[in-house]
Protein backbone atom coordinates (compact mmCIF):
# COMPACT_ATOMS: atom_id res chain seq x y z
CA UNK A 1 5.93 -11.77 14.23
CA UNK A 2 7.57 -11.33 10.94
CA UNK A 3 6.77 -8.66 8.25
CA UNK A 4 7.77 -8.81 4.86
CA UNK A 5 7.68 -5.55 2.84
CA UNK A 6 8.01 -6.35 -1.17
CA UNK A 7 9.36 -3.48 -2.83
CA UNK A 8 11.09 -1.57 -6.19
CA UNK A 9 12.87 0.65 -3.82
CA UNK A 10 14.67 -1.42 -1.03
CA UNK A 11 16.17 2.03 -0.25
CA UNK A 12 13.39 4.05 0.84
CA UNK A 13 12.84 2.17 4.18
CA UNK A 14 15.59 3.81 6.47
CA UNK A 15 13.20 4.84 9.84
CA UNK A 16 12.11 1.44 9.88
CA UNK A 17 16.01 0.99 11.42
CA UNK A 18 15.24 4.13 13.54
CA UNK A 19 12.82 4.59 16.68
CA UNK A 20 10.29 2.45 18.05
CA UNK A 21 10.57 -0.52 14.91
CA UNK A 22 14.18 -0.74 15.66
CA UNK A 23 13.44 -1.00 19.49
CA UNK A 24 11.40 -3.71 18.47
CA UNK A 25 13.93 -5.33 16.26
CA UNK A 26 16.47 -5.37 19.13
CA UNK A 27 13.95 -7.17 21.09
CA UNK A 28 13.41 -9.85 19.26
CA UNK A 29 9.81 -8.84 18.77
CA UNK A 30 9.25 -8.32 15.33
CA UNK A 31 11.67 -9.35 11.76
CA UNK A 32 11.34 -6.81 9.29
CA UNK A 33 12.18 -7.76 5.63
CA UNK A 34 12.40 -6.25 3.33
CA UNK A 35 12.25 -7.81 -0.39
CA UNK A 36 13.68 -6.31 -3.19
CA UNK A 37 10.94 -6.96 -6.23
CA UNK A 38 13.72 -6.18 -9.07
CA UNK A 39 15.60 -9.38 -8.14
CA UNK A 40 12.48 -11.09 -9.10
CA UNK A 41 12.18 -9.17 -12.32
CA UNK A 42 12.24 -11.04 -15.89
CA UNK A 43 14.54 -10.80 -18.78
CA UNK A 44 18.29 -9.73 -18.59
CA UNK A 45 17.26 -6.66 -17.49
CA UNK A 46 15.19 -7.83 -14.69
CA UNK A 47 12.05 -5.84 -15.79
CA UNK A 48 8.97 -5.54 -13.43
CA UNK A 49 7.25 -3.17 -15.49
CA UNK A 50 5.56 -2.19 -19.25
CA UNK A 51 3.32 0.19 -20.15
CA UNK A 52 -0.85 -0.39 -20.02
CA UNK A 53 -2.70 -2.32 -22.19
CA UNK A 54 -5.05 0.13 -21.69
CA UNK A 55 -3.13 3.02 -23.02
CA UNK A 56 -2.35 6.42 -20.92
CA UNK A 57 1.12 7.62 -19.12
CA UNK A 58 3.02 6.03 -17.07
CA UNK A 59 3.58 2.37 -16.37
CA UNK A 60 2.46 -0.59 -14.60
CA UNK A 61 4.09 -3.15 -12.18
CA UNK A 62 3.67 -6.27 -13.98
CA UNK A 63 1.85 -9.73 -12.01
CA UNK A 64 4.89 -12.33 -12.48
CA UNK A 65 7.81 -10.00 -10.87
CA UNK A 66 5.49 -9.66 -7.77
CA UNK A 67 3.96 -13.34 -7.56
CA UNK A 68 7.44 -14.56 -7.86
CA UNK A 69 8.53 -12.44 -4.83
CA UNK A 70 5.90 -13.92 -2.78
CA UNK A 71 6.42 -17.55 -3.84
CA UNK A 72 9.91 -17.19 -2.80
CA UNK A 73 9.21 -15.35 0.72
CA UNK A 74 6.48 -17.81 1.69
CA UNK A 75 9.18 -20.81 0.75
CA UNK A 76 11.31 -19.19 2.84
CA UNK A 77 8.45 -19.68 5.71
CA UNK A 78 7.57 -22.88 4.96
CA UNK A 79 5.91 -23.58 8.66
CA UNK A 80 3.37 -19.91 7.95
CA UNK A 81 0.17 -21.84 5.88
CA UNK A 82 -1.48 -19.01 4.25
CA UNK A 83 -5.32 -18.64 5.36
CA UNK A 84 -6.50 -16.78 2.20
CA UNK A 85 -10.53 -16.74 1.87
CA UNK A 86 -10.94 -17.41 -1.91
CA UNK A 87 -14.03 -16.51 -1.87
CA UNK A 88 -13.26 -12.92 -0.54
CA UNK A 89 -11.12 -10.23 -0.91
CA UNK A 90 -11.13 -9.50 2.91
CA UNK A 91 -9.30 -11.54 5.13
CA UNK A 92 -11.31 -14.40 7.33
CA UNK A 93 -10.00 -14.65 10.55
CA UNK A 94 -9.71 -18.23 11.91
CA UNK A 95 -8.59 -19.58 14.94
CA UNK A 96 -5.76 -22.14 14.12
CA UNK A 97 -2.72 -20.75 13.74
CA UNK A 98 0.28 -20.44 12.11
CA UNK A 99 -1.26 -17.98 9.23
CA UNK A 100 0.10 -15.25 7.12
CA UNK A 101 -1.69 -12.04 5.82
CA UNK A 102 -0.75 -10.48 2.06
CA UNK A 103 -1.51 -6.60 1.99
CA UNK A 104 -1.26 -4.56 -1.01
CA UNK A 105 -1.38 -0.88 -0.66
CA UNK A 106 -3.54 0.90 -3.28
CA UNK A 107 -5.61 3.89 -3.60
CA UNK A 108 -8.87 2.31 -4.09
CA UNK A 109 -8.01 -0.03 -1.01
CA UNK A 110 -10.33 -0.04 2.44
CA UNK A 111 -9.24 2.28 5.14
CA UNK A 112 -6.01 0.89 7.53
CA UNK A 113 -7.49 1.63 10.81
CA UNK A 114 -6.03 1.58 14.74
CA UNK A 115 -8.70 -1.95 14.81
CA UNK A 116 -6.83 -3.53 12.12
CA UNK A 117 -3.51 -2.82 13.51
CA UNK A 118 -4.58 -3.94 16.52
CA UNK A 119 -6.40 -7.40 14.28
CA UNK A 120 -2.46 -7.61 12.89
CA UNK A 121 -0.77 -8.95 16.12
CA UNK A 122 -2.75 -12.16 15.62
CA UNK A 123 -0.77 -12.61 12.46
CA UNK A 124 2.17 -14.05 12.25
CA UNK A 125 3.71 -13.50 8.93
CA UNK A 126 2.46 -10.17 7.14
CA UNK A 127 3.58 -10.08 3.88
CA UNK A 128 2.94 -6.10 1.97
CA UNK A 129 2.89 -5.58 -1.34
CA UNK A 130 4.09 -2.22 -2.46
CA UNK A 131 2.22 -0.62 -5.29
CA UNK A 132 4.28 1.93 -7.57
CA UNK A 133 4.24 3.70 -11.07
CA UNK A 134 0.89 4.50 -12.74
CA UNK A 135 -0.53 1.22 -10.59
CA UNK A 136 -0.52 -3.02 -10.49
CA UNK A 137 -1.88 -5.34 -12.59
CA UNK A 138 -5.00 -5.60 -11.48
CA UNK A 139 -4.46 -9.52 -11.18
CA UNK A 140 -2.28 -9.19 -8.10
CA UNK A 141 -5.30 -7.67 -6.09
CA UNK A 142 -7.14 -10.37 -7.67
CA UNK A 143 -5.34 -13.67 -6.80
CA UNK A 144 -1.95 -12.86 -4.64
CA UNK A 145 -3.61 -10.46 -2.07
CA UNK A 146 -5.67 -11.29 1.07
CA UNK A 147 -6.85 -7.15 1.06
CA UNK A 148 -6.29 -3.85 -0.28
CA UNK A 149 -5.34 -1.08 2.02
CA UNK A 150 -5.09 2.71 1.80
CA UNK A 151 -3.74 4.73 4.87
CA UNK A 152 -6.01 8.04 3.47
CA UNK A 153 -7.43 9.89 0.96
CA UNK A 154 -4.92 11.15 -1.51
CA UNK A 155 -2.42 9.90 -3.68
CA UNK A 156 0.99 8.61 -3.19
CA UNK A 157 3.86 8.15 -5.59
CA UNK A 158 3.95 4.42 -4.01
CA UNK A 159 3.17 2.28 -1.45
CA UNK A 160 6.72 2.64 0.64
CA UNK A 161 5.34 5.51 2.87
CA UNK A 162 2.22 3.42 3.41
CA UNK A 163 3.58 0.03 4.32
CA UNK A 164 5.72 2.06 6.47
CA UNK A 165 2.58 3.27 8.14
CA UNK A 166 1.23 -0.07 8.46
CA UNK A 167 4.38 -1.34 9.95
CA UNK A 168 4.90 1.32 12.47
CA UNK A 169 1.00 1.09 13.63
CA UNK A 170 1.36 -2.73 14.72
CA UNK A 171 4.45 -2.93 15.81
CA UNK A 172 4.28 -0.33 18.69
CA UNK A 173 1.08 -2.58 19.88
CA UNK A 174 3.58 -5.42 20.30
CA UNK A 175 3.85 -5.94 24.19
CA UNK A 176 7.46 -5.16 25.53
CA UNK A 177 8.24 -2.64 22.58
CA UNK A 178 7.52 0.42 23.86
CA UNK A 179 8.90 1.33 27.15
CA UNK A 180 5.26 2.99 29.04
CA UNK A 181 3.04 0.88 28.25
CA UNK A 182 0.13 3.13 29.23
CA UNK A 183 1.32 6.03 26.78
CA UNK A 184 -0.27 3.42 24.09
CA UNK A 185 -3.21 3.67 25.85
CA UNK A 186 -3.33 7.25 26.99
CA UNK A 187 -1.73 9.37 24.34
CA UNK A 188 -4.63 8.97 21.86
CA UNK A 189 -8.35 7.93 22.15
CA UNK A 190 -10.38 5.80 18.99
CA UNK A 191 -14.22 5.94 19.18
CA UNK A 192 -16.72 3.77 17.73
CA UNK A 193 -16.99 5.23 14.88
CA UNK A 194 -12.89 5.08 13.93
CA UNK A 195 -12.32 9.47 14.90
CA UNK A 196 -9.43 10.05 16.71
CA UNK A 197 -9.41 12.60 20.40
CA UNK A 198 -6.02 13.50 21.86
CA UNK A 199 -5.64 16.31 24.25
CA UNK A 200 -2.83 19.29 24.56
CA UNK A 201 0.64 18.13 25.77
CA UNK A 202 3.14 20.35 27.26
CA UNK A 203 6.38 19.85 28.73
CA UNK A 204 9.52 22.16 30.37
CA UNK A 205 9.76 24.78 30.26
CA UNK A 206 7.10 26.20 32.49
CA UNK A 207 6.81 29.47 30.98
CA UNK A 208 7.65 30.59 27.20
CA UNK A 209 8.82 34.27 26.18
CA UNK A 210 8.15 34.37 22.27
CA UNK A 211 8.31 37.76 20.65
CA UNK A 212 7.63 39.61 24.04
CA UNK A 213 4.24 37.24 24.91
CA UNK A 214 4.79 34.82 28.06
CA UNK A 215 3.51 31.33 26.89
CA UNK A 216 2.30 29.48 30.07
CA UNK A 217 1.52 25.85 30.57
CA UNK A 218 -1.88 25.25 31.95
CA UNK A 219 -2.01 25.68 36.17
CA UNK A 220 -4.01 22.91 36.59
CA UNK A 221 -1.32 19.98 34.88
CA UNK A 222 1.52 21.55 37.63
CA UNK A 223 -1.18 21.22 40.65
CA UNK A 224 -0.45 17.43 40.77
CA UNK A 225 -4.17 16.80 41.39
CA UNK A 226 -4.98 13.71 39.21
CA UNK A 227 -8.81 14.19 39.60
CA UNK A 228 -8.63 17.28 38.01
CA UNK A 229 -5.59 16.82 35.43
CA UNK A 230 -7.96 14.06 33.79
CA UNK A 231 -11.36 16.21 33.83
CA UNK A 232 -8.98 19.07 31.79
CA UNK A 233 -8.23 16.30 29.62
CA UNK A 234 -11.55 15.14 28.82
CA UNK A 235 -12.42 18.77 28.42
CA UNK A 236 -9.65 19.94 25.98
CA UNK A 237 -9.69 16.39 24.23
CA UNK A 238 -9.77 17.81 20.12
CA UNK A 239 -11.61 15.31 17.78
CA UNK A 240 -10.67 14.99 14.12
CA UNK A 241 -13.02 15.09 11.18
């Protein structure tokens, strides 16, 4: 799998060298790249931005800066055919393959979710689009991206932290990247209905003196009875909003 992160700020994407996506990078399971879009800018001074035509603060990533990017990442993948539905925002899933995916993060973007991550390993070239400044010509959502994605509901200064999200997400899904490969599937539940459960985790040491109060780990996850370390779990699982 390959995932190509277009970007003004090339800089801002050092833990993708650190953890689990560099684990993965070792292995040979994933390429990050990461594109900077300023070498695509226009003019002498490479410019990938001017103000609205609307008016207001702040300015705008221009369309040609960012189409050019993505012209010249998908030449350089000239055997990934791009499966864009033109008839939809939303990405159609089909079965032949090879295929590539174009995300552009965005505020008014659909929710990324664990079952789109989880979608994502079918694809293999994901190219994101990093929105910045006061926003993106609208035109790139329009006719360069397959969806728009937001990882939650506030605002960002750009779309670096949240491409980041999206890249750590599906690559510790890939098989062989992460060393237990049932933490993936125990460390945090997803219901139907996208909420997230995870239960209380402790670790050594057994017992805690903080400002004279003795901080004890649970009896039951020390009695080494699995029955009952799972029915604790169940019943101290906390659910999010």
């Amino acid at each position: 799998m390959k995932i190509s992160i277009i970007t003004a700020f090339p800089k801002a994407f050092s833990y993708l060298s650190e953890s689990i996506p560099k684990r993965a990078q070792e292995k040979g399971k994933v390429e990050i790249e990461i594109v900077d879009l300023k070498e695509y800018g226009l003019g002498k001074w490479k410019k990938i931005d001017v103000k609205p035509y609307s008016g207001g603060a702040g300015m705008v990533l221009m369309f040609e800066p960012i189409a050019n990017a993505l012209k010249s990442v998908k030449l350089q993948n000239p055997s990934i055919k791009s499966q864009r539905n033109t008839n939809s925002k939303k990405f159609k899933t089909q079965n032949s393959k090879p295929r590539t995916l174009v995300l552009l993060t965005s505020a008014k973007g659909s929710n990324w979710t664990q079952g789109k991550a989880k979608n994502s390993l079918d694809i293999e070239h994901l190219i994101i689009i990093c929105g910045h400044y006061e926003g993106i010509d609208e035109r790139v959502a329009e006719y360069l991206a397959d969806e728009e994605i937001c990882i939650g509901p506030y605002i960002l200064s750009g779309g670096e932290l949240a491409s980041m999200v999206i890249t750590d997400s599906i690559v510790r899904l890939i098989d062989g990247v992460v060393g237990n490969e049932d933490s993936i599937i125990d460390e945090t539940s997803f219901g139907l209905d996208g909420k997230v459960s995870e239960y209380p985790h402790y670790t050594r040491p057994e017992i805690l003196e903080i400002d004279g109060k003795k901080l004890s780990v649970p009896q039951v996850l020390l009695s080494g009875n699995h029955a009952e370390i799972e029915k604790w779990k169940e019943q101290n699982r906390v659910h999010s909003n």
